[in-house]
Protein backbone atom coordinates (compact mmCIF):
# COMPACT_ATOMS: atom_id res chain seq x y z
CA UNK A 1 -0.91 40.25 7.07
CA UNK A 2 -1.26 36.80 5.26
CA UNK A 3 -4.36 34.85 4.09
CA UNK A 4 -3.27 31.68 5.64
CA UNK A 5 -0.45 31.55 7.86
CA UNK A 6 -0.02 27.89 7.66
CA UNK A 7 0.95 28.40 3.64
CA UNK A 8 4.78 26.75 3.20
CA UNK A 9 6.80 28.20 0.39
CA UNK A 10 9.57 26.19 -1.64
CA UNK A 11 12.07 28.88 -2.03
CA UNK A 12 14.60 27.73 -5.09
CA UNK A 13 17.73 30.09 -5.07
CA UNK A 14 21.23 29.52 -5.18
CA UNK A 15 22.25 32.83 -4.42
CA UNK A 16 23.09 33.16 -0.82
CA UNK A 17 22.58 36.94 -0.47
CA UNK A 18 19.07 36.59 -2.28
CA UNK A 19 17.77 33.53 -0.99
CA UNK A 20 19.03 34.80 2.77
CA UNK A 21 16.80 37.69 2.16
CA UNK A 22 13.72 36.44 0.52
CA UNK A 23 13.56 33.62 3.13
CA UNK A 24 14.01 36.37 6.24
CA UNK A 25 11.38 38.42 4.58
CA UNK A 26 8.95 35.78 4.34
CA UNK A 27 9.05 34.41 7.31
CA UNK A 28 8.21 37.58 9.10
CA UNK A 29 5.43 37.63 7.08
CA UNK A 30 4.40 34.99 8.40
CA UNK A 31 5.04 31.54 6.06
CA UNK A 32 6.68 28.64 6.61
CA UNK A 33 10.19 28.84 4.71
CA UNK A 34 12.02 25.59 3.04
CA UNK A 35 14.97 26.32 1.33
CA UNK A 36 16.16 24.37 -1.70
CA UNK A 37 19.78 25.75 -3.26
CA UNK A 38 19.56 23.85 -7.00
CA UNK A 39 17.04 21.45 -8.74
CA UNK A 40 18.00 18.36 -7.08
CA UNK A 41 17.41 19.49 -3.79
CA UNK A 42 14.15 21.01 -4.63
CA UNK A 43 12.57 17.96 -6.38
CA UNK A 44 13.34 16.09 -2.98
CA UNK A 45 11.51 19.08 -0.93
CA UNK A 46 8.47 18.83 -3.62
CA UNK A 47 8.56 15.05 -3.13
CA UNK A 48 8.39 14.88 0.60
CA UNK A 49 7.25 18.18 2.12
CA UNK A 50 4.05 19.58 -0.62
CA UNK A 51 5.01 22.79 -0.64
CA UNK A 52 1.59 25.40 -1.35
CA UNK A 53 4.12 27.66 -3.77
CA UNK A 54 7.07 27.14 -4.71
CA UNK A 55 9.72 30.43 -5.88
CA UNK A 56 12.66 29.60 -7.87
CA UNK A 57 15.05 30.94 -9.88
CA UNK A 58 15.38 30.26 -13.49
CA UNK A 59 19.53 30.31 -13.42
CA UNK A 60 20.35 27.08 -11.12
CA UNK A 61 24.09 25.37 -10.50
CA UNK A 62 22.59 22.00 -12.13
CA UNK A 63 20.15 23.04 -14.30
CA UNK A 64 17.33 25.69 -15.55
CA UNK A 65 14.17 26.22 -12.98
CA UNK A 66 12.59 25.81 -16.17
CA UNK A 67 13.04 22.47 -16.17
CA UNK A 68 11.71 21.65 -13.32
CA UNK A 69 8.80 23.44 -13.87
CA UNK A 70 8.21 21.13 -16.94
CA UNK A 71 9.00 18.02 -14.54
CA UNK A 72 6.30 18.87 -11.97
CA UNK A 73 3.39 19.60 -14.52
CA UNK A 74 4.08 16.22 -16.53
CA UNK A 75 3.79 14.64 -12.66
CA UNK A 76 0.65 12.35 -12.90
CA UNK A 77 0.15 13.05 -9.18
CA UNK A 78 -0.30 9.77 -8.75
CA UNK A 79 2.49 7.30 -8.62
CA UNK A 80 4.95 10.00 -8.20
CA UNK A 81 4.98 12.27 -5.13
CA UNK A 82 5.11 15.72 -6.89
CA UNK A 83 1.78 18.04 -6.82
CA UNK A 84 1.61 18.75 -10.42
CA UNK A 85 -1.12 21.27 -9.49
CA UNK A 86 1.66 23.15 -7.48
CA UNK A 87 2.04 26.98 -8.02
CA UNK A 88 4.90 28.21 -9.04
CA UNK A 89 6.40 31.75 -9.29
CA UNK A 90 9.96 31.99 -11.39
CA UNK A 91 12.41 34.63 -10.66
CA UNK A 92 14.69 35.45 -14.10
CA UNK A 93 16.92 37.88 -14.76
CA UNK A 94 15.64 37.53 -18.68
CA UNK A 95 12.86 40.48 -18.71
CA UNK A 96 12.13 40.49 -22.75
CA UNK A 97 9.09 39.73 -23.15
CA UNK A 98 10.10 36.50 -25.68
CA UNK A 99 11.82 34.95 -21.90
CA UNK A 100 8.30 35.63 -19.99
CA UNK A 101 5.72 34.00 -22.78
CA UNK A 102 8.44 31.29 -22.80
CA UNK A 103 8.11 30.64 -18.75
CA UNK A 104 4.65 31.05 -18.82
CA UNK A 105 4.44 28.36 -21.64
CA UNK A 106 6.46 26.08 -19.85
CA UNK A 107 3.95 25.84 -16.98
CA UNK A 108 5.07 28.81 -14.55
CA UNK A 109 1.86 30.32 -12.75
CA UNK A 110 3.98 33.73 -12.67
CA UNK A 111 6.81 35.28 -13.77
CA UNK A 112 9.04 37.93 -12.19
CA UNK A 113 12.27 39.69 -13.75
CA UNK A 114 15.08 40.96 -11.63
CA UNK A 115 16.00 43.50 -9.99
CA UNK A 116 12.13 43.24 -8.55
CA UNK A 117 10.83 44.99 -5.02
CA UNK A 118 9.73 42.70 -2.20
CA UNK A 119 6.16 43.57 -1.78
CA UNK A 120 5.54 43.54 -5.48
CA UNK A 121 6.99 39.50 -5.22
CA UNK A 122 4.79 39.42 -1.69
CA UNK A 123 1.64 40.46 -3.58
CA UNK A 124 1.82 38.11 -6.35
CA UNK A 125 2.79 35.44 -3.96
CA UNK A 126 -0.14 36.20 -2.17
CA UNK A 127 -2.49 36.71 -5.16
CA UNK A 128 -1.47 33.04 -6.06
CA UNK A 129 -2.20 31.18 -2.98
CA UNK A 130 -5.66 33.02 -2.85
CA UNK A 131 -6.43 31.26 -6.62
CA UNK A 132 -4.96 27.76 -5.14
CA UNK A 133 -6.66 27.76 -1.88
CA UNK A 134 -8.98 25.21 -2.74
CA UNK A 135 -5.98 22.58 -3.92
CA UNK A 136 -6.61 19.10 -2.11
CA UNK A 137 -4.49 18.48 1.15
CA UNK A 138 -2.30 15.81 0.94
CA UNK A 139 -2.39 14.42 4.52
CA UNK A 140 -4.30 11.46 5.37
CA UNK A 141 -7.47 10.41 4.09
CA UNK A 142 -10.09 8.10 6.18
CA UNK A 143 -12.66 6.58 4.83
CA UNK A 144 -14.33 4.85 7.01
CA UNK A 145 -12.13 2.33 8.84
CA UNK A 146 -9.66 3.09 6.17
CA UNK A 147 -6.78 5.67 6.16
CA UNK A 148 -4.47 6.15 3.12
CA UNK A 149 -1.28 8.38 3.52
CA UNK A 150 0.06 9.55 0.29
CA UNK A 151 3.29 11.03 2.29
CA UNK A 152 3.90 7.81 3.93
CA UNK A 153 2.33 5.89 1.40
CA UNK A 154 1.03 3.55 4.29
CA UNK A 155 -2.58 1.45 4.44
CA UNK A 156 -4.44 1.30 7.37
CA UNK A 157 -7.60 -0.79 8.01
CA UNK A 158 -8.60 -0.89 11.57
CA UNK A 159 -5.20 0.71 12.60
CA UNK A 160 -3.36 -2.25 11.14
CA UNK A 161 -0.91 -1.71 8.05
CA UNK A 162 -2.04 -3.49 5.01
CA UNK A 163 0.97 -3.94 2.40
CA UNK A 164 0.43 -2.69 -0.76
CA UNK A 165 2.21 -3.03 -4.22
CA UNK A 166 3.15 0.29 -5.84
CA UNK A 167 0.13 0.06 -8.51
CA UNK A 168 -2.23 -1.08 -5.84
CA UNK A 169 -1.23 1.88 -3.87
CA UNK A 170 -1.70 4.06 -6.88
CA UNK A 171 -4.94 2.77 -7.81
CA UNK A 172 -6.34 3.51 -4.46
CA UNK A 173 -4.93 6.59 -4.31
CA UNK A 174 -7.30 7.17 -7.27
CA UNK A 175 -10.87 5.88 -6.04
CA UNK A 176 -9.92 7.67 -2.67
CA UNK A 177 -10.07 10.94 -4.43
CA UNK A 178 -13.39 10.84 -4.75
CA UNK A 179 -15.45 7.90 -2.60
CA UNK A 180 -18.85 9.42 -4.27
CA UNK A 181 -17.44 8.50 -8.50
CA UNK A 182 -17.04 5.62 -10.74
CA UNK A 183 -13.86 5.63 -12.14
CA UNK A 184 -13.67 4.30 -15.79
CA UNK A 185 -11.52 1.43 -16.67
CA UNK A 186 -9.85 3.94 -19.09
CA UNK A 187 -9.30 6.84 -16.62
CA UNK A 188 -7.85 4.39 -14.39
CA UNK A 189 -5.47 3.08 -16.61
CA UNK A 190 -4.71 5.98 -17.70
CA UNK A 191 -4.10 7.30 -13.98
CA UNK A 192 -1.89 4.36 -12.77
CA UNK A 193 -0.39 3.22 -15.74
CA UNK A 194 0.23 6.29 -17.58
CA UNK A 195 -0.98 4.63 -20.96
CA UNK A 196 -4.81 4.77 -22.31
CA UNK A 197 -5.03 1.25 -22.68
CA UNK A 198 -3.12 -2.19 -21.38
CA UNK A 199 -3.87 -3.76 -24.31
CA UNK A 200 -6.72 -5.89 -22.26
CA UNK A 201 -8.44 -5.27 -19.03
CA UNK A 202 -7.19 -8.23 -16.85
CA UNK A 203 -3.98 -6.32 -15.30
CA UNK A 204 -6.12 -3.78 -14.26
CA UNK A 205 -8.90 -6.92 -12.95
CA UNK A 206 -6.08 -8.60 -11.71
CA UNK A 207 -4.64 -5.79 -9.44
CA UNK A 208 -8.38 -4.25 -8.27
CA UNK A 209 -9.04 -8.07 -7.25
CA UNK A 210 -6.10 -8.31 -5.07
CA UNK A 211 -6.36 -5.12 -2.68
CA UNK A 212 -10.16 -5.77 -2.52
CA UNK A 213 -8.93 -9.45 -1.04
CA UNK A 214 -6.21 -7.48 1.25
CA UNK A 215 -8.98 -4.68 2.40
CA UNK A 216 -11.53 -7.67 3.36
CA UNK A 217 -10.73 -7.56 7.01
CA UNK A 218 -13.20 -5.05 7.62
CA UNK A 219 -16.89 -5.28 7.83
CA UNK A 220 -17.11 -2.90 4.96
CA UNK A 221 -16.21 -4.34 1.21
CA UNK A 222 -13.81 -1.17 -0.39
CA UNK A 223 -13.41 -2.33 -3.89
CA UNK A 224 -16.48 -2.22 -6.34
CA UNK A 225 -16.32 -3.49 -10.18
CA UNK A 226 -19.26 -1.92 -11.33
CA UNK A 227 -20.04 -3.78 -14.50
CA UNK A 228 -19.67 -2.36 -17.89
CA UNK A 229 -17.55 0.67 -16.65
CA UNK A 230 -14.99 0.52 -13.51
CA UNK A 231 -14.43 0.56 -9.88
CA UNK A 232 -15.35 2.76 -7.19
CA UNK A 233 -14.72 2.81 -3.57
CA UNK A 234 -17.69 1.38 -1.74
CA UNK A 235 -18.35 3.69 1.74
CA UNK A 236 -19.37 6.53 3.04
CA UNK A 237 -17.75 9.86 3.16
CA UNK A 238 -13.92 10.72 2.85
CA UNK A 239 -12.13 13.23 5.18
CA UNK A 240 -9.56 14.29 6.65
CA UNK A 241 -7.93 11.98 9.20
């Protein structure tokens, strides 16, 4: 028995026999399967379906599993749609313990050597989604008569799409996260831009100014400078929508 059968695992194997019997096995345990057979197909699964765990082998057709595992944990979760928060389990045939420090150093959560037994692989899989249970979602968030869809990447006020830039979306993707902080100039910069500092504050002015114009439909204002230290998203309470 599981401890959330709505938990989805990535499974990244290009072994036919292995990944045929690791994805039977799981899903009769109970999780939701997606199958991946190198690193190119698994960055589009992380990008589009947020897997809870992902599995993968280390020894891919175009590349290491290593590598991707450095790929998702320099993700700024932000403007790219990779979790970098997401757990990951690698599967190596490398079992000296020079390989393991080496995965675990490159950002894997866990590390497995083959040959390994199935419920050793379902325990660990299982003691890793209990420690990431509290991750955020990443469906839809309302706040108030506003709904954000980092899947979709869509704006909604009052049910009507609002068209976004790319850094607009990305800086509200950022004061969504939390409706209740202030979010220094700095952190946002930082967030969105992926540099700690533009050099001057206006691009940063410039782009908070023009999605609070394009959110003032609604009898709510959504966009706060507040003076001396950042923006925040004027409202009450985020949730799920």
């Amino acid at each position: 028995m599981i401890d959330d059968p709505r938990s989805t695992i990535l499974l990244i194997e290009d072994d036919p026999a292995t990944r045929t019997f690791l994805a039977d096995n799981l899903t009769a345990d109970g999780y939701t399967i997606r199958v991946a057979r190198g690193l190119r197909e698994g960055v589009h699964e992380l990008r589009t379906q947020f897997p809870d765990l992902v599995v993968l082998d280390v020894g891919l057709p175009d590349g290491s599993g290593l590598d991707l595992v450095r790929a998702v944990r320099r993700a700024d979760g932000i403007t790219e749609r990779i979790d970098p928060k997401t757990p990951m389990l690698v599967l190596s045939g490398r079992a000296n313990e020079l390989d393991r420090i080496r995965g675990l150093e490159q950002g894997a959560d866990d590390y497995l050597t083959k040959p390994f037994g199935y419920g050793e692989l379902r325990c660990r899989i299982r003691a890793l989604l209990r420690r990431t249970q509290d991750r955020p979602t990443h469906g839809a968030v309302r706040v108030g008569a506003l709904v954000v869809d980092p899947v979709s990447r869509e704006v909604r006020l009052d049910d009507v799409p609002i068209e976004v830039s790319q850094k607009e979306f990305a800086l509200l993707r950022v004061l969504v996260s939390d409706v209740t902080r202030v979010f220094t100039k700095e952190e946002l910069v930082q967030a969105v831009w992926g540099t700690k500092s533009l050099g001057s504050s206006r691009t940063l002015d410039s782009h908070a100014c023009r999605l609070r114009q394009k959110l003032s439909g609604s009898e709510h204002q959504y966009i706060l400078n507040v003076w001396g230290v950042g923006y925040r998203l004027l409202d009450g309470g985020a949730g799920a929508a």
